[in-house]
Protein backbone atom coordinates (compact mmCIF):
# COMPACT_ATOMS: atom_id res chain seq x y z
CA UNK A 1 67.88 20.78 118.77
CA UNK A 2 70.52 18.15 118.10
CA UNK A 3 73.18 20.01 120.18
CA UNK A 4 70.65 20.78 122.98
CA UNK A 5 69.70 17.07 123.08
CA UNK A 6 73.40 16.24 123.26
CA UNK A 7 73.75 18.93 126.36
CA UNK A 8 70.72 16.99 128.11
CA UNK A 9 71.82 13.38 127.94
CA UNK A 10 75.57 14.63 129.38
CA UNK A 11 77.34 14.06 126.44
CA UNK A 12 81.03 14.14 127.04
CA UNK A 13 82.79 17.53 126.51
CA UNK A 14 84.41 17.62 123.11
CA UNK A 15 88.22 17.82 123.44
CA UNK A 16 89.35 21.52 123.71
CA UNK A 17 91.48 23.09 121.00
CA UNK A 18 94.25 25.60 121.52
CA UNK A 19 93.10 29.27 122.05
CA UNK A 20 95.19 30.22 118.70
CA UNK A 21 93.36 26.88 116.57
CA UNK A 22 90.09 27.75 117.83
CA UNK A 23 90.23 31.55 117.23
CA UNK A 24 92.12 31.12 113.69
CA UNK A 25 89.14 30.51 111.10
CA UNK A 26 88.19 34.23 112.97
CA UNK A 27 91.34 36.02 112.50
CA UNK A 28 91.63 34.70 108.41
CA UNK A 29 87.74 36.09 108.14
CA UNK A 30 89.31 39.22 110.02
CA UNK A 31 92.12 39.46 107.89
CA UNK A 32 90.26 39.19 105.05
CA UNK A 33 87.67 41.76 105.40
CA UNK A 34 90.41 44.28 106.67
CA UNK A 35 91.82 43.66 103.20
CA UNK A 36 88.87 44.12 101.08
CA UNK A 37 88.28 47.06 103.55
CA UNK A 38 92.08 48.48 102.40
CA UNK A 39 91.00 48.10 98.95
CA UNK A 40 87.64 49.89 99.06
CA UNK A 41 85.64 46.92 98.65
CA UNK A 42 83.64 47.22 101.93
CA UNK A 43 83.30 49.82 104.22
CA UNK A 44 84.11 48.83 108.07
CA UNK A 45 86.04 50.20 110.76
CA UNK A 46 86.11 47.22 112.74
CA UNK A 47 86.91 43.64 110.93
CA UNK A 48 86.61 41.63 114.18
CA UNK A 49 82.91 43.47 114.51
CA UNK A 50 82.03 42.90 110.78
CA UNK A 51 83.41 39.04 111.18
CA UNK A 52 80.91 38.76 113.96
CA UNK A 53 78.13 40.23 111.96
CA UNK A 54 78.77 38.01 108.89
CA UNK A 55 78.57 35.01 111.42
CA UNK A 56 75.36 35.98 113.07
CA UNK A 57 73.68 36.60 109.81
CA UNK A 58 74.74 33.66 108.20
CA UNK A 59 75.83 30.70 109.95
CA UNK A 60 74.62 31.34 113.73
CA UNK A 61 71.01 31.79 111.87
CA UNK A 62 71.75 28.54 110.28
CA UNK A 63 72.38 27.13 113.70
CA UNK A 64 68.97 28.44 115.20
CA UNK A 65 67.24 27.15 112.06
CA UNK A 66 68.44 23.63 112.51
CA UNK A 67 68.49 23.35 116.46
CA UNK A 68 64.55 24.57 115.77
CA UNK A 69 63.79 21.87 113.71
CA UNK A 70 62.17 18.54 115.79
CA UNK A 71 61.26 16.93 112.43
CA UNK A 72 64.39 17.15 110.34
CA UNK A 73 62.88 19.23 107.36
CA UNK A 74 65.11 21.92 107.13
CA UNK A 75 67.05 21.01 103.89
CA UNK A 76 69.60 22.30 101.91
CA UNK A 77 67.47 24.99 99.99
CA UNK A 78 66.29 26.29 103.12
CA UNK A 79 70.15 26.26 104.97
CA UNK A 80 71.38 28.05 100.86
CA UNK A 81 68.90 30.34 101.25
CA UNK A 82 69.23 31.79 105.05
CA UNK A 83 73.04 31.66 103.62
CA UNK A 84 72.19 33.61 100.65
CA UNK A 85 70.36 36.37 102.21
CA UNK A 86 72.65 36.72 105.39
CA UNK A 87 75.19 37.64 102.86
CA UNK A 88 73.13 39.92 100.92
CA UNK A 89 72.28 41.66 104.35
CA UNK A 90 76.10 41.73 105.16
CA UNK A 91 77.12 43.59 102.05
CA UNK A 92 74.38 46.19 102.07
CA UNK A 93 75.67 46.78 105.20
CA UNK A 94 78.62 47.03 104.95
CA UNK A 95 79.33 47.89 101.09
């Protein structure tokens, strides 16, 4: 809700970072699930796709949570636990 409010009221544009910046916190998740991937630790044949995954389940549902929520109840328990089982979705996924 708070970003769509922001959107609404023509906030200004936050400053734009550099294509490589902006996609980097991507490429290390990437990276890193390629690697656990190598050592048998999840099964993937696409770390960019299983990066986007992890996001979706985790942090864009976190995002959708909070933008939901008019009254400002959604605390931490509630943000933990959407956390919690977005990564428990992930890795039966994907282990």
């Amino acid at each position: 809700m708070y970003r769509r409010q922001l959107a609404a009221v023509g906030a200004p544009a936050a400053p734009r970072l550099p294509e490589t910046a902006r996609d980097e916190p991507e490429r290390m998740m990437e990276d890193r699930f390629a690697k656990f991937a190598a050592d048998g630790k999840l099964r993937l044949t696409d770390p960019r796709r299983a990066m986007q995954h992890f996001v979706a389940l985790t942090m864009r549902l976190v995002l959708d949570v909070t933008d939901e929520d008019e009254t400002g109840a959604v605390g931490e328990a509630e943000v933990l636990e959407i956390l919690a089982d977005g990564v428990d979705v992930f890795l039966r996924a994907y282990r």
